[in-house]
C-alpha atoms as a PDB file:
ATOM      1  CA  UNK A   1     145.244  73.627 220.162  1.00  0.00           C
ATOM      2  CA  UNK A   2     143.518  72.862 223.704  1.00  0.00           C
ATOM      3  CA  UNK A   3     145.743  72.821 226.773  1.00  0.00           C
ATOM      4  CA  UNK A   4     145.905  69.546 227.826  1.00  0.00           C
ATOM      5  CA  UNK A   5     146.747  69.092 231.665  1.00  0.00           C
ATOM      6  CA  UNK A   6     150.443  68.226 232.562  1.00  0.00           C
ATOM      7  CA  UNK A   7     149.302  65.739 235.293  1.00  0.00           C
ATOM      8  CA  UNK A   8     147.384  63.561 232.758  1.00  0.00           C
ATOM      9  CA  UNK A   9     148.723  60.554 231.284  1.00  0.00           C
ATOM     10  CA  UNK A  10     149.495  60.250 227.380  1.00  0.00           C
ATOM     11  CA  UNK A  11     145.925  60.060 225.818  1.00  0.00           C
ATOM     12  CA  UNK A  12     146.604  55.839 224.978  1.00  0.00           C
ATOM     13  CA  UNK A  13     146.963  55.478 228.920  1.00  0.00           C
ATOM     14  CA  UNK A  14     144.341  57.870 229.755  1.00  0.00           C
ATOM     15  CA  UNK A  15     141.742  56.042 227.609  1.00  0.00           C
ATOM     16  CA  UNK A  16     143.184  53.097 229.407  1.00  0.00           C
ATOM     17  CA  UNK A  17     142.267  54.356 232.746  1.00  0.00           C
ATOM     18  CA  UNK A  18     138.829  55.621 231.828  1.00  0.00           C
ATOM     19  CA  UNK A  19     137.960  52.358 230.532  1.00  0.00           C
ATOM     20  CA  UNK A  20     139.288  50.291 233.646  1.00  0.00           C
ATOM     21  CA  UNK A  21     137.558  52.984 235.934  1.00  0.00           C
ATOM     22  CA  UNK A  22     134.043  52.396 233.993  1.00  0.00           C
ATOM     23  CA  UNK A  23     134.378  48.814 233.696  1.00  0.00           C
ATOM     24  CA  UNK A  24     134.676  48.292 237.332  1.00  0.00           C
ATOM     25  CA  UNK A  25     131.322  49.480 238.104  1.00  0.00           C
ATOM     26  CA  UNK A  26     129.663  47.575 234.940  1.00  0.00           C
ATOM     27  CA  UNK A  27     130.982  44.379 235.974  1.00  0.00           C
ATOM     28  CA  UNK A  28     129.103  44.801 239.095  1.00  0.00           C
ATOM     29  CA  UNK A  29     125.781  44.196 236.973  1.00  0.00           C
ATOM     30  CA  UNK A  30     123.846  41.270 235.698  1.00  0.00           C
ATOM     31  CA  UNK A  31     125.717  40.192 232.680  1.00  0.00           C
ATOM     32  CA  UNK A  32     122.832  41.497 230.318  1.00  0.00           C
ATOM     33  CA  UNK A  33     123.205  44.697 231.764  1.00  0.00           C
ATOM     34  CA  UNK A  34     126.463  44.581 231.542  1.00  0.00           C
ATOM     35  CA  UNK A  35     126.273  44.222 227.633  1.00  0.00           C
ATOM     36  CA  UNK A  36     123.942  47.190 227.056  1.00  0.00           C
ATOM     37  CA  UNK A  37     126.132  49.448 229.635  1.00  0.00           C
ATOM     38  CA  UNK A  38     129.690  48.914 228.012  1.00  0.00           C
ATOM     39  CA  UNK A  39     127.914  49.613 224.588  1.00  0.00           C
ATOM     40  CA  UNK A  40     127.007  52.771 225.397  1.00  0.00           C
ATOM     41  CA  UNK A  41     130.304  54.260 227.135  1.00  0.00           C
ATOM     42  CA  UNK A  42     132.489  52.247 223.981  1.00  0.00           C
ATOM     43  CA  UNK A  43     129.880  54.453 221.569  1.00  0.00           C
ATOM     44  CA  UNK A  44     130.193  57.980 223.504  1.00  0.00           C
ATOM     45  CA  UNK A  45     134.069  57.232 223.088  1.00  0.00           C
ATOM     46  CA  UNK A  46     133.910  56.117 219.663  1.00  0.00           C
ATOM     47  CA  UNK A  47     131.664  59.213 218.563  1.00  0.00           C
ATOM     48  CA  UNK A  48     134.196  61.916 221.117  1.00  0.00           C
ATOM     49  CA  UNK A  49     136.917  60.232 218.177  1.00  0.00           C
ATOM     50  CA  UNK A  50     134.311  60.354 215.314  1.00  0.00           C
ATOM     51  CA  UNK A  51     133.745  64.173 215.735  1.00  0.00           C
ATOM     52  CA  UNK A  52     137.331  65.035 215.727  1.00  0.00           C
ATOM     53  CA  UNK A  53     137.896  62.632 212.795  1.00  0.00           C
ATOM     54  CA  UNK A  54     137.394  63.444 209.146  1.00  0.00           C
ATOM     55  CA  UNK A  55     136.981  59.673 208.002  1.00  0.00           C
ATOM     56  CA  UNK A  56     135.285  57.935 211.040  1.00  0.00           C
ATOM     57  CA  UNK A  57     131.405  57.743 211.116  1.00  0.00           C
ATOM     58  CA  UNK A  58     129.435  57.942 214.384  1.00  0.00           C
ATOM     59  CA  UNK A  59     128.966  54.739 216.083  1.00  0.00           C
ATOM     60  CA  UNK A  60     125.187  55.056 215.834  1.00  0.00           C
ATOM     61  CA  UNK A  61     124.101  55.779 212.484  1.00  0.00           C
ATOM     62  CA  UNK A  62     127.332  54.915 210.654  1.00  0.00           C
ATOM     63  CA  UNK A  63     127.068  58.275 208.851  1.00  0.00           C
ATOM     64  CA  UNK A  64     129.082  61.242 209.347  1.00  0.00           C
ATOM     65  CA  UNK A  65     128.498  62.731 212.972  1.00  0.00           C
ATOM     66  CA  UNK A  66     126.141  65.569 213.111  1.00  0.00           C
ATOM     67  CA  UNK A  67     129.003  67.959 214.119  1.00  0.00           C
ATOM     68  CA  UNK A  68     132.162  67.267 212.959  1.00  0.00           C
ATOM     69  CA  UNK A  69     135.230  69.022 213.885  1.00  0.00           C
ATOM     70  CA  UNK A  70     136.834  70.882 210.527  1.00  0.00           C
ATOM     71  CA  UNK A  71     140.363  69.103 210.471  1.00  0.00           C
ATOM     72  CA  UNK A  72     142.048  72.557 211.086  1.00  0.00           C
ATOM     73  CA  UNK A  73     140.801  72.988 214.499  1.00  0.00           C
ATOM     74  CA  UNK A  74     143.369  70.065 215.594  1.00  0.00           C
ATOM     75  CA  UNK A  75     145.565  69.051 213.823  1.00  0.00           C
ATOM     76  CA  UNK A  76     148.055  66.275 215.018  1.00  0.00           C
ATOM     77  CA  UNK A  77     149.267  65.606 217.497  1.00  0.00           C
ATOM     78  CA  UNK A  78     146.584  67.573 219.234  1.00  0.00           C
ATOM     79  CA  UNK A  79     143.775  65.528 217.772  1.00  0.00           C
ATOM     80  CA  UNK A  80     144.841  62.498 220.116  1.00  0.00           C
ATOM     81  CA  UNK A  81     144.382  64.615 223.040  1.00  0.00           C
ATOM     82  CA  UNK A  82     141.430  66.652 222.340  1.00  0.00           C
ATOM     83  CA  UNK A  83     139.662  63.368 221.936  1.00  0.00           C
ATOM     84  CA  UNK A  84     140.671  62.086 224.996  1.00  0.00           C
ATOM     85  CA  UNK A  85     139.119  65.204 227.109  1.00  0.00           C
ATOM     86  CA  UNK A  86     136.344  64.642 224.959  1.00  0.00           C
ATOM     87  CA  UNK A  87     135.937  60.576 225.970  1.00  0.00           C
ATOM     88  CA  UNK A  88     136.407  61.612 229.431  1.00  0.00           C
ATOM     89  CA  UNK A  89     133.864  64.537 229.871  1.00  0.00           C
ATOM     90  CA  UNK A  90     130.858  62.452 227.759  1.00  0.00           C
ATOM     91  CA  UNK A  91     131.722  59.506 230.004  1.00  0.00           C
ATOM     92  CA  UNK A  92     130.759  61.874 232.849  1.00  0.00           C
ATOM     93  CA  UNK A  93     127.967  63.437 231.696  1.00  0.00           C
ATOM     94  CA  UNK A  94     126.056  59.759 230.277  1.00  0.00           C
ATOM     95  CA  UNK A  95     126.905  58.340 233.153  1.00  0.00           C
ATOM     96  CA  UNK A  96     125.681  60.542 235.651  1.00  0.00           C
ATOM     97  CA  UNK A  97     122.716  59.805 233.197  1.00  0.00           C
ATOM     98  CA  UNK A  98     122.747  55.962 233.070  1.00  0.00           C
ATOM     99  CA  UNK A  99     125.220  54.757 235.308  1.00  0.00           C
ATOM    100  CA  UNK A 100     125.674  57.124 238.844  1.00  0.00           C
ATOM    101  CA  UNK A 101     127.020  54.467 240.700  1.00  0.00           C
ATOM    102  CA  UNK A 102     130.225  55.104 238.530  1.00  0.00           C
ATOM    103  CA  UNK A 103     130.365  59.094 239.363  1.00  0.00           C
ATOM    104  CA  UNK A 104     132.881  59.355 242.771  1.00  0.00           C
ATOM    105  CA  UNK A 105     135.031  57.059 240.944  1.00  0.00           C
ATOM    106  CA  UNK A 106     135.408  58.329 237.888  1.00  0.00           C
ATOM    107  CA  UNK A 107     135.454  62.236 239.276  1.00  0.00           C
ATOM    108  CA  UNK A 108     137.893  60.759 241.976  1.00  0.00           C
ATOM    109  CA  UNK A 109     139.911  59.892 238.560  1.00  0.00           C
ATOM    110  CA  UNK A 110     139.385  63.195 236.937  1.00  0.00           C
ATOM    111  CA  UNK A 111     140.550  65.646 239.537  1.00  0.00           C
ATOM    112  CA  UNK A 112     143.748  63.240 239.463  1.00  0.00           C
ATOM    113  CA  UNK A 113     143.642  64.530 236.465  1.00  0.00           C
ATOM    114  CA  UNK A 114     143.058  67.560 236.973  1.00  0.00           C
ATOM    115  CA  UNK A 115     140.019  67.663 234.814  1.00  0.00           C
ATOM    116  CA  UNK A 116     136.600  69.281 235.931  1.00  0.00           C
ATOM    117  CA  UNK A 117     134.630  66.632 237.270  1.00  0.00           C
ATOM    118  CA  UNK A 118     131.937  68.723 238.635  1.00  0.00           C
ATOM    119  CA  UNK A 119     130.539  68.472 234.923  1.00  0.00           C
ATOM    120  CA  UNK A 120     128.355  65.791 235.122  1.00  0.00           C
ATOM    121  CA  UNK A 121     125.247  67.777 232.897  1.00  0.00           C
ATOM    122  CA  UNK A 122     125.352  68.821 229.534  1.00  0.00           C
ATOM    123  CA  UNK A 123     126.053  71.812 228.197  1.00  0.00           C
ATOM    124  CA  UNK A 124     122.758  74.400 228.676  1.00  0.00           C
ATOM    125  CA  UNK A 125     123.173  75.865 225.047  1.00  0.00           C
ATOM    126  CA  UNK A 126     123.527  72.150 223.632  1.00  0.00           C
ATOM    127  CA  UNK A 127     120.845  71.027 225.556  1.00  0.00           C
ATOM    128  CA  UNK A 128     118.862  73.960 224.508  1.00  0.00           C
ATOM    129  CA  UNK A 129     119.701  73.119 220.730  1.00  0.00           C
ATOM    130  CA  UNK A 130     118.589  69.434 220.910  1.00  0.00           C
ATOM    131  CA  UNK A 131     120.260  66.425 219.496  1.00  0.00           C
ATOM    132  CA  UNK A 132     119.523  66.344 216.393  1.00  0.00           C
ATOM    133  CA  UNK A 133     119.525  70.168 215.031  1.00  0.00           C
ATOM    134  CA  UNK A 134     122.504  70.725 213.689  1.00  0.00           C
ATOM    135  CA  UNK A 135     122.405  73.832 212.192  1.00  0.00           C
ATOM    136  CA  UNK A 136     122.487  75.005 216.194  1.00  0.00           C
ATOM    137  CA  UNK A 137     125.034  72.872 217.427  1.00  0.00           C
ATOM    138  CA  UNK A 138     127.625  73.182 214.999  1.00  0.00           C
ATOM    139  CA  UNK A 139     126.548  76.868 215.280  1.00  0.00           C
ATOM    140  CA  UNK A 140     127.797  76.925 219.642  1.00  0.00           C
ATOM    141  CA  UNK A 141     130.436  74.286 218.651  1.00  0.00           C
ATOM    142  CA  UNK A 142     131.983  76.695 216.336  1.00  0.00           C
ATOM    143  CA  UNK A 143     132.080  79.606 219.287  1.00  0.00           C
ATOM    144  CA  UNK A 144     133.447  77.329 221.529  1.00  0.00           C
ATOM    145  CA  UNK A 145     136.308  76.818 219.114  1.00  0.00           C
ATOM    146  CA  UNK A 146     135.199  73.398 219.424  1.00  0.00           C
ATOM    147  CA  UNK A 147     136.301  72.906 222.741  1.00  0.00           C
ATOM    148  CA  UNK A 148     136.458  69.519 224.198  1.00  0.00           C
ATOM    149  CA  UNK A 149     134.236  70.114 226.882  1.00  0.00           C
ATOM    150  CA  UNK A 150     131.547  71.770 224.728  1.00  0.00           C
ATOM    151  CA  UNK A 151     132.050  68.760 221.922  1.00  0.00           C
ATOM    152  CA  UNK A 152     131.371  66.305 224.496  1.00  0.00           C
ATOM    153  CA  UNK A 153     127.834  67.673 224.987  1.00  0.00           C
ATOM    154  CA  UNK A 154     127.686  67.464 221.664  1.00  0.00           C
ATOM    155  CA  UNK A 155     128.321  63.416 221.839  1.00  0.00           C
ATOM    156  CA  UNK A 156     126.364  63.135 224.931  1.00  0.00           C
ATOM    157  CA  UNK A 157     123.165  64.464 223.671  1.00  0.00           C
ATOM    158  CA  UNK A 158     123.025  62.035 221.349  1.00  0.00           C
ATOM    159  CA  UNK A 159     123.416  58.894 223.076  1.00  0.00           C
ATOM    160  CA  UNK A 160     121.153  59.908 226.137  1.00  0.00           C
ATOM    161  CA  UNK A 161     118.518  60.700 223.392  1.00  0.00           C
ATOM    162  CA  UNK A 162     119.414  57.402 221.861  1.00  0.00           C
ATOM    163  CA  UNK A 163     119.178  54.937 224.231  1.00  0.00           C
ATOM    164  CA  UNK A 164     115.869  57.325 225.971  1.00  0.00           C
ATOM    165  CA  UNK A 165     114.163  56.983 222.814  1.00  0.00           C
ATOM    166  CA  UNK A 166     114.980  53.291 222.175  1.00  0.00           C
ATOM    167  CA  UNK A 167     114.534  52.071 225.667  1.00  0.00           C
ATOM    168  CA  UNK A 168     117.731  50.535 225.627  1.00  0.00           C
ATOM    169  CA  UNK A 169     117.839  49.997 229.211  1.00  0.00           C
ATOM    170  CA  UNK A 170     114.172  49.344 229.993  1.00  0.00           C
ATOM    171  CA  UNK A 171     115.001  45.865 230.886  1.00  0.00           C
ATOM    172  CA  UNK A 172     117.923  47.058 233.776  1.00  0.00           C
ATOM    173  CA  UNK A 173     117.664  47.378 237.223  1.00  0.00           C
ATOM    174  CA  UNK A 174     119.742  50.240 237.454  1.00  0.00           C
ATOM    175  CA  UNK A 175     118.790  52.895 239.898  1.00  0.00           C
ATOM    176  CA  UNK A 176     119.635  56.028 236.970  1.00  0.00           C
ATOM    177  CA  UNK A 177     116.896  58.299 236.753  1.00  0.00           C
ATOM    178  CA  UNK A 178     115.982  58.934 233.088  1.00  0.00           C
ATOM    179  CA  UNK A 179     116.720  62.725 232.143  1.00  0.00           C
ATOM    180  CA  UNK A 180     113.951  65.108 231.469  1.00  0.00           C
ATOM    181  CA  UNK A 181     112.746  65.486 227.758  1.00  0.00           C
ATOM    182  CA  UNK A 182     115.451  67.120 225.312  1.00  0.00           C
ATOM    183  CA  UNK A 183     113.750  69.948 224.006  1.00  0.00           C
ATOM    184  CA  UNK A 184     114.696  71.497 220.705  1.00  0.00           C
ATOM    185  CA  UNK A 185     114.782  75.186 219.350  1.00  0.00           C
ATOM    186  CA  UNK A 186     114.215  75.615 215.980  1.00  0.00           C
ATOM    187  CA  UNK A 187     117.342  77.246 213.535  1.00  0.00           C
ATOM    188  CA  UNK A 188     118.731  80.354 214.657  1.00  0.00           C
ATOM    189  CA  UNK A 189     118.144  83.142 212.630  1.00  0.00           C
ATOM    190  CA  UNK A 190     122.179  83.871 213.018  1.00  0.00           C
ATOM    191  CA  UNK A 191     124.098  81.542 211.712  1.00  0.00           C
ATOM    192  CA  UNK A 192     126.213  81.898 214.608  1.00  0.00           C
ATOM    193  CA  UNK A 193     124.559  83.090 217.766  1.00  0.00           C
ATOM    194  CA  UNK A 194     125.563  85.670 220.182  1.00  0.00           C
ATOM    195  CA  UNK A 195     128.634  85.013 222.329  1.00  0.00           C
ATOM    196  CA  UNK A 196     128.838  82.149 224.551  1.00  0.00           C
ATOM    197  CA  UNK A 197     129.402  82.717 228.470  1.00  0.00           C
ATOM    198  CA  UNK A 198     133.151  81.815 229.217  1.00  0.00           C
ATOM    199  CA  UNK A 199     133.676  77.580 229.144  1.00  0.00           C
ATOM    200  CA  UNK A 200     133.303  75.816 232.178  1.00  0.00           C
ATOM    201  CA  UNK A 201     136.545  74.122 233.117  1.00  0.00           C
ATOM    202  CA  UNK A 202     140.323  74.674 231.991  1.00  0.00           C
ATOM    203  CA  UNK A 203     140.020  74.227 228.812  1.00  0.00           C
ATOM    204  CA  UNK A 204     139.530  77.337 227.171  1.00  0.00           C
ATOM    205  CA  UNK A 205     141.432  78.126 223.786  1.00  0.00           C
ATOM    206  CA  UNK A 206     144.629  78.526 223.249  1.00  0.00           C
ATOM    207  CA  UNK A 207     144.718  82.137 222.052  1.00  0.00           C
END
């Protein structure tokens, strides 16, 4: 199980809240802009659920995400809340990608939370794996315990190097700065890799 702070709501109200707090920037855009932005935050959420999930597909490809969490890792009732740190800490990172007008709210929201909101990049050993080798991210994933924090780079890697790659929002006027190039490693030799640094955050294992 994954500590999940005492000063957060239950995970239905927090999802609430994270959607309200995103949604109030959006609506501040054209409406086709609009569209395109509340599509990508309702796919990083559906895809923090998909990886903890053994039945739901990512919201891209319809397949089974690239990592997914082995259903022993959280079991219910955890599951509900390990998804919601996930949501909220892949909202952070795309949008500090896509949407930065969004970051003092939703970090303002966060350390009510009393979540890490100073998070807003992914992961250096999941951006160092790439998003679509997954021998190397399940690989991290797995050392992390699959840790919220680290499965939400997992998610966000994804979607930035979706909607990059598709110029999904090459038609915006939004004033995000696209991220440098993704760059990929190729498999490990180890199956799992030497030991991760200690998590960023408070969300290490429960040991």
């Amino acid at each position: 199980a994954f500590d999940y702070p005492s000063s957060m709501p239950p995970p239905i109200e927090a999802e609430a809240s994270l959607a309200s707090a995103m949604e109030s920037i959006i609506f501040s855009f054209n409406p086709s802009q609009q569209t395109q932005l509340l599509q990508i935050v309702d796919q990083t959420i559906l895809n923090c659920f998909a990886v903890y999930s053994t039945t739901d597909n990512d919201a891209i490809t319809n397949q089974p995400p690239i990592v997914q969490v082995p259903a022993d890792i959280t079991p219910n009732p955890e599951t509900s809340q390990t998804e919601t740190l996930c949501s909220y800490y892949a909202v952070l990172i795309v949008s500090n990608t896509f949407i930065p007008q969004s970051i003092p709210s939703l970090q303002t929201l966060m350390n009510e939370y009393g979540l890490d909101s100073s998070l807003i990049t992914l992961n250096p050993f999941i951006n160092q794996c790439g998003s679509t080798n997954a021998f190397c991210l399940d690989a991290y994933a797995h050392q992390s315990g699959y840790n919220p924090i680290v499965m939400a780079s997992v998610v966000s890697i994804q979607i930035i190097q979706h909607v990059q790659t598709n110029n999904i929002l090459s038609s915006t006027t939004s004033t995000s700065k696209p991220s440098p190039p993704i760059p990929s490693i190729p498999n490990p030799i180890n199956p799992r890799p030497g030991p991760l640094p200690p998590i960023p955050g408070n969300l290490n294992p429960n040991t």
